[in-house]
N, C-alpha and C. Protein backbone atom coordinates (compact mmCIF):
# COMPACT_ATOMS: atom_id res chain seq x y z
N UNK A 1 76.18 -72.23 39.93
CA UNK A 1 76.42 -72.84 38.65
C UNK A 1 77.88 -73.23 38.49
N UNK A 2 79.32 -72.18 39.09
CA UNK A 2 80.30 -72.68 39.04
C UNK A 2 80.35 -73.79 39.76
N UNK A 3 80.02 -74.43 40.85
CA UNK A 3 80.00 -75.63 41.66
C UNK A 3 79.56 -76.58 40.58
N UNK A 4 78.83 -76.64 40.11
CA UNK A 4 77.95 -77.83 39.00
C UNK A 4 78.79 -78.23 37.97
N UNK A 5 79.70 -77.18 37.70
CA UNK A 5 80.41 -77.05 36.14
C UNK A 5 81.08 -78.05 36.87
N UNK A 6 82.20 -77.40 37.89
CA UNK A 6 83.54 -78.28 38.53
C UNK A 6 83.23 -79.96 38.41
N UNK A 7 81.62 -79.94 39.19
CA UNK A 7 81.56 -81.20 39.85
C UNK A 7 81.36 -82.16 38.64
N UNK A 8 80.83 -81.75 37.41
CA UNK A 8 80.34 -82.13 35.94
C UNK A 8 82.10 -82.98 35.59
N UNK A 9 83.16 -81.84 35.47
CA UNK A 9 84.00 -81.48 35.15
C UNK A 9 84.72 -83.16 35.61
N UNK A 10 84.59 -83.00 37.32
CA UNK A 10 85.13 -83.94 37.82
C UNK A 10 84.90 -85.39 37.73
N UNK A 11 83.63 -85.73 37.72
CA UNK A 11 82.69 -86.85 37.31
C UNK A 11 83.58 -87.59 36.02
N UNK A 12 83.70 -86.24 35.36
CA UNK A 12 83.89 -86.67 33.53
C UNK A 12 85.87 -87.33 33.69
N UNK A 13 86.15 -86.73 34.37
CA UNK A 13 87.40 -87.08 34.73
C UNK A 13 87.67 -88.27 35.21
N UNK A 14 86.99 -88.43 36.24
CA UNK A 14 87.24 -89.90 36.82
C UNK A 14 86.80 -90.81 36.04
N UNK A 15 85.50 -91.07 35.16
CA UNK A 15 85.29 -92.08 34.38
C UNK A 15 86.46 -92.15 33.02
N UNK A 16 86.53 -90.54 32.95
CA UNK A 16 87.87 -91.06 31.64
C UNK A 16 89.35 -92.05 32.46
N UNK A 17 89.40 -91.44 33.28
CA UNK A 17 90.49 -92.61 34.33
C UNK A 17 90.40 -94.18 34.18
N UNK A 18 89.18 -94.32 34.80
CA UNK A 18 88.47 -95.30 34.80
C UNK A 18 88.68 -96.21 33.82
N UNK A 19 88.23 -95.51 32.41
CA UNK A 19 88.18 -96.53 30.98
C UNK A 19 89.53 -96.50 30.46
N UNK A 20 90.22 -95.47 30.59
CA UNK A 20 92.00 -95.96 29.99
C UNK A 20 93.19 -95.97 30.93
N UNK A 21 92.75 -95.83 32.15
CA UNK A 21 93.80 -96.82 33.04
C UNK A 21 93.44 -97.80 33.75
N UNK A 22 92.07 -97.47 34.97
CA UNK A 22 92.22 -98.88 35.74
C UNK A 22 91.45 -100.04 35.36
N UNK A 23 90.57 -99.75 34.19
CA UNK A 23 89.71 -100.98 33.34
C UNK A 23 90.83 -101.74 32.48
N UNK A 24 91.59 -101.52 31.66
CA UNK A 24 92.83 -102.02 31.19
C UNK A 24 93.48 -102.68 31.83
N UNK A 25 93.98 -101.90 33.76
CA UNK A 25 94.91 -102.89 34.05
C UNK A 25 94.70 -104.21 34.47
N UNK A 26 93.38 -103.61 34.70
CA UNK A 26 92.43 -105.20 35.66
C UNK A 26 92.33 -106.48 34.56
N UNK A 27 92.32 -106.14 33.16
CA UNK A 27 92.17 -106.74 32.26
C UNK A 27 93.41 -107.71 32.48
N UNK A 28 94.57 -106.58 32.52
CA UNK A 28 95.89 -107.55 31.81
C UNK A 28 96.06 -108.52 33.64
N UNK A 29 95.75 -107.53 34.53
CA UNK A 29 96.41 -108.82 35.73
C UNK A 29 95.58 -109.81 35.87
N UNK A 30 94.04 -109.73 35.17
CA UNK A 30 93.09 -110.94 35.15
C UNK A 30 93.94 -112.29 33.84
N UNK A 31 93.98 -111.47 32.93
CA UNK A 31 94.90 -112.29 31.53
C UNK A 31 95.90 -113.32 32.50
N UNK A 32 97.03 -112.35 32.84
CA UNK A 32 98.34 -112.77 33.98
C UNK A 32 98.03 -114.02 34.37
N UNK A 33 97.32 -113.86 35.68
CA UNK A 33 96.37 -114.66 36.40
C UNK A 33 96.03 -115.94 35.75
N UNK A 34 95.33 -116.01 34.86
CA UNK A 34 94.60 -116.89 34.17
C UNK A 34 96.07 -118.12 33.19
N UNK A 35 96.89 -116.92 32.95
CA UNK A 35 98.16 -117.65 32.46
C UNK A 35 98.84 -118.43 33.19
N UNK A 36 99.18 -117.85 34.27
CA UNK A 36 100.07 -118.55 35.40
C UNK A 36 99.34 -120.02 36.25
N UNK A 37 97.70 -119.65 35.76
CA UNK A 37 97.39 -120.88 36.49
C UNK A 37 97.11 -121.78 35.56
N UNK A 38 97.42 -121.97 34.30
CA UNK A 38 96.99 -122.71 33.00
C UNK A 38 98.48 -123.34 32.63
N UNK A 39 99.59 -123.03 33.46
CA UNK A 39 100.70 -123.38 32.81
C UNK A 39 100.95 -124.97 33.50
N UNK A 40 101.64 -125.77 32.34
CA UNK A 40 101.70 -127.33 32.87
C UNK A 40 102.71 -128.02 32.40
N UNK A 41 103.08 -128.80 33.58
CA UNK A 41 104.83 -129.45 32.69
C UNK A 41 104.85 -129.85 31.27
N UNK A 42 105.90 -129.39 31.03
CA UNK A 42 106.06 -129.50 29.28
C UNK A 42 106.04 -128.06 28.54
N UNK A 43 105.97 -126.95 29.54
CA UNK A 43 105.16 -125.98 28.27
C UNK A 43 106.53 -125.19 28.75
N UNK A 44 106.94 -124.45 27.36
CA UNK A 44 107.95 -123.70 27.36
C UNK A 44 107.25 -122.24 27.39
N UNK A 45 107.96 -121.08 28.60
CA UNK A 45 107.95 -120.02 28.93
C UNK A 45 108.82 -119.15 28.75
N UNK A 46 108.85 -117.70 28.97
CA UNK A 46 109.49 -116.78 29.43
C UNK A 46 109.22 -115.92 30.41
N UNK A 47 110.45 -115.99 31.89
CA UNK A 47 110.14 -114.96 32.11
C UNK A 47 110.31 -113.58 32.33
N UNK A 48 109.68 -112.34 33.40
CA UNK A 48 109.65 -111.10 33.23
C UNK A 48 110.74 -110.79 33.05
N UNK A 49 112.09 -111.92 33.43
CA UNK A 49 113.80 -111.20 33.36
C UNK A 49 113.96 -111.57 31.68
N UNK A 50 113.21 -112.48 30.75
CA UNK A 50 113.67 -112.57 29.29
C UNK A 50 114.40 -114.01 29.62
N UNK A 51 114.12 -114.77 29.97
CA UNK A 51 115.11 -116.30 30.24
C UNK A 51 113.51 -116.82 29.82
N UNK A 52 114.16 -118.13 28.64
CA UNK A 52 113.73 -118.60 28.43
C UNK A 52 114.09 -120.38 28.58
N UNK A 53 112.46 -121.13 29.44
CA UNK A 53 113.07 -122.56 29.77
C UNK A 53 111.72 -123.31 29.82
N UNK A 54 111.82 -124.72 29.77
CA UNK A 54 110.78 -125.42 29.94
C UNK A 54 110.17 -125.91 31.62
N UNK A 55 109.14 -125.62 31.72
CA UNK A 55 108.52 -126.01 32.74
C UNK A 55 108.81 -127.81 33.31
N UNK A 56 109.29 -127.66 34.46
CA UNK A 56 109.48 -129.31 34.85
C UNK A 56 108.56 -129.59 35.97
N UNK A 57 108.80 -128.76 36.98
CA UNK A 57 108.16 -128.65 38.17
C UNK A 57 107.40 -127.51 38.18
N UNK A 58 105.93 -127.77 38.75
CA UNK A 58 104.80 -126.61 39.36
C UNK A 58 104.21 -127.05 41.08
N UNK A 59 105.01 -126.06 41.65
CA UNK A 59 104.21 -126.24 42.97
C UNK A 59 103.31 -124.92 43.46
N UNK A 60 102.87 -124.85 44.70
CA UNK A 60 101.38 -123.95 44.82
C UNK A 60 102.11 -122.01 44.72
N UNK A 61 103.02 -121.89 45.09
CA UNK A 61 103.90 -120.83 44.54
C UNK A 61 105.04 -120.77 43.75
N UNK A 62 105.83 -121.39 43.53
CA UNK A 62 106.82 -121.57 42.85
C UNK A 62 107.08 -122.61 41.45
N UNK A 63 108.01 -122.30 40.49
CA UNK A 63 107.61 -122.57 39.14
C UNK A 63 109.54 -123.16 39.13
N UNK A 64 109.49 -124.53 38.37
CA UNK A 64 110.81 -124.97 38.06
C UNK A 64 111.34 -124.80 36.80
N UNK A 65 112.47 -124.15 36.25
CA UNK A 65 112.02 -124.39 34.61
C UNK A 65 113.75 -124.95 34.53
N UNK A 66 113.47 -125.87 33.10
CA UNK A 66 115.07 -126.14 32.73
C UNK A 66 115.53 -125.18 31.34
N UNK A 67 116.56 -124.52 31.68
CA UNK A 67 116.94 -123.58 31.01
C UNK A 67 117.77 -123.91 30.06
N UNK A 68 118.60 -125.22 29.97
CA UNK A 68 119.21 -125.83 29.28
C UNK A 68 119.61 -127.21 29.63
N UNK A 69 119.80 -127.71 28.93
CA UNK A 69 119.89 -129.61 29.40
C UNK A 69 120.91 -129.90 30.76
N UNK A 70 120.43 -130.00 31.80
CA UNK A 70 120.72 -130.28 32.73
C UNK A 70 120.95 -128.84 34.07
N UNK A 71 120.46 -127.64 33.63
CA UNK A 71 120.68 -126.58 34.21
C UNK A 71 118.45 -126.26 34.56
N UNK A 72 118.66 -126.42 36.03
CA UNK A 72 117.22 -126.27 35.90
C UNK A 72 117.28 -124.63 37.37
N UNK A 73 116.09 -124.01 36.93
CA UNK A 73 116.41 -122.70 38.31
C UNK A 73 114.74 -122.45 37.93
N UNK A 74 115.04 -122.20 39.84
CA UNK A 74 113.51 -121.84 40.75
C UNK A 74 113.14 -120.01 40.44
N UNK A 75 111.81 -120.13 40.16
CA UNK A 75 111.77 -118.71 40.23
C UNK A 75 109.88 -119.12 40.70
N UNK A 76 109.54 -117.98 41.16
CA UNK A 76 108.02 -117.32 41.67
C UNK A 76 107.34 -117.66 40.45
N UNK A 77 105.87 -118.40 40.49
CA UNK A 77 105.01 -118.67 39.37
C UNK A 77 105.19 -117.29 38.90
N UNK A 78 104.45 -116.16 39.41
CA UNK A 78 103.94 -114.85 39.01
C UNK A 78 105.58 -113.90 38.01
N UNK A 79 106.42 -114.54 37.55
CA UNK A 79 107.68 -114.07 37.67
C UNK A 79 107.69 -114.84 35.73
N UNK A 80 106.38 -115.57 35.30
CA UNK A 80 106.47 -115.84 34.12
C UNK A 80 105.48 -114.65 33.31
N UNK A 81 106.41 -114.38 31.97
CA UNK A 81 105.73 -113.33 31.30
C UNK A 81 104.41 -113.94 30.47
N UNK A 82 105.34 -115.19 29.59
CA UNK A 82 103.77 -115.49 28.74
C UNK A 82 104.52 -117.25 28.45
N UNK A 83 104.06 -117.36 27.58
CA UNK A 83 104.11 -118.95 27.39
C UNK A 83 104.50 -118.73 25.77
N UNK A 84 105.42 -119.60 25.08
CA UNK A 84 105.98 -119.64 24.17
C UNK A 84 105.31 -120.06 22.92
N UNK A 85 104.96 -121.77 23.50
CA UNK A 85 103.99 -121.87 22.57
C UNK A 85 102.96 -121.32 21.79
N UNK A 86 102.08 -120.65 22.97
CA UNK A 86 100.41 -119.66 22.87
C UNK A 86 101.30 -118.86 21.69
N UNK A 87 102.51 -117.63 21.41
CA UNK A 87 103.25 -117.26 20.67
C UNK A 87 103.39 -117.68 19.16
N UNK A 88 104.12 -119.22 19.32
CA UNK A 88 103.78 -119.86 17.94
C UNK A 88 102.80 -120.41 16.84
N UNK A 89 101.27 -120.97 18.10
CA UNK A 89 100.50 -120.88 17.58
C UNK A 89 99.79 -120.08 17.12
N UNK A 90 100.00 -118.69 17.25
CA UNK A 90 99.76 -116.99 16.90
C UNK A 90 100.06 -116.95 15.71
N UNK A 91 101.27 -117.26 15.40
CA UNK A 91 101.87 -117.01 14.04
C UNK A 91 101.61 -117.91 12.86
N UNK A 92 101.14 -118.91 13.09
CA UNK A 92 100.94 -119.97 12.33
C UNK A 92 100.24 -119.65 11.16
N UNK A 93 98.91 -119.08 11.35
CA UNK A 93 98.32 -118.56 10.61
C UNK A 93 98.76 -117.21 9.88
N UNK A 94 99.59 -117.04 9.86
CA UNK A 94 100.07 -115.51 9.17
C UNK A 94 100.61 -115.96 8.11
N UNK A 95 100.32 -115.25 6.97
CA UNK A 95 101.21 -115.15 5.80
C UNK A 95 102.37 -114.97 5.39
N UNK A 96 102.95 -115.39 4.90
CA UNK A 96 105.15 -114.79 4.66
C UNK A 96 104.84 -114.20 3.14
N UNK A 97 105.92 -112.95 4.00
CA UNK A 97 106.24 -112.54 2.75
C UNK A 97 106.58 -112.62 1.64
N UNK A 98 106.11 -112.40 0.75
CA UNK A 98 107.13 -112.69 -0.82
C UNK A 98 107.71 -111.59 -1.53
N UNK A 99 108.39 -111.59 -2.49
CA UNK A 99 109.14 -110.47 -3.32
C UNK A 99 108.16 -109.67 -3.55
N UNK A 100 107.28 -110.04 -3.87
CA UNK A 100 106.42 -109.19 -4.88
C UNK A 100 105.12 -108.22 -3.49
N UNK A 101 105.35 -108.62 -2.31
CA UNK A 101 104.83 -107.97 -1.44
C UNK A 101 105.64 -106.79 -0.96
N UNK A 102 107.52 -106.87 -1.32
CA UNK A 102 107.80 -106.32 -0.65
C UNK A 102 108.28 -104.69 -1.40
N UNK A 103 107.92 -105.16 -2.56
CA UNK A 103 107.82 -103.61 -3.54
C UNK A 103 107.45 -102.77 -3.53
């Protein structure tokens, strides 16, 4: 019966693993994934270093962005965090505060 408990024990363990670490991460590097291949000249990014620039050039690994008018630098597609825009259109719909909310 102690063998059964352990093995019960263990079972229950690995599926808790399962649902709050490696089901999550698969989520976000599928998200990632899906971002990096949706991105298209014109669209303003950031990336994982916090530099923010517009996309000029996309080739089959590597991503061009201009960081400021006439300053453009190469970095790794996979090396963008999220997309700027997707961001603003987030917020659009949100409400602003007023005085009387903030009492």
């Amino acid at each position: 019966m102690q063998g059964l408990d352990t093995l019960i024990f263990l079972v229950l363990l690995v599926g808790i693993f399962y649902f709050m670490l490696i089901r999550p991460q698969k989520r976000r590097v599928e998200q990632h994934k899906n971002l990096v291949e949706s991105i298209s000249d014109g669209d303003e990014v950031v990336t994982i270093g916090g530099i923010y620039g517009t996309v000029v050039r996309i080739d089959d690994d590597e991503i061009e962005l201009e960081v400021s008018p006439g300053t453009r630098m190469r970095f790794v597609k996979s090396a963008v965090a999220r997309r700027v825009t997707e961001d603003l259109e987030d917020t659009e719909g949100e409400t602003e505060w007023t005085e009387d909310d903030q009492a």
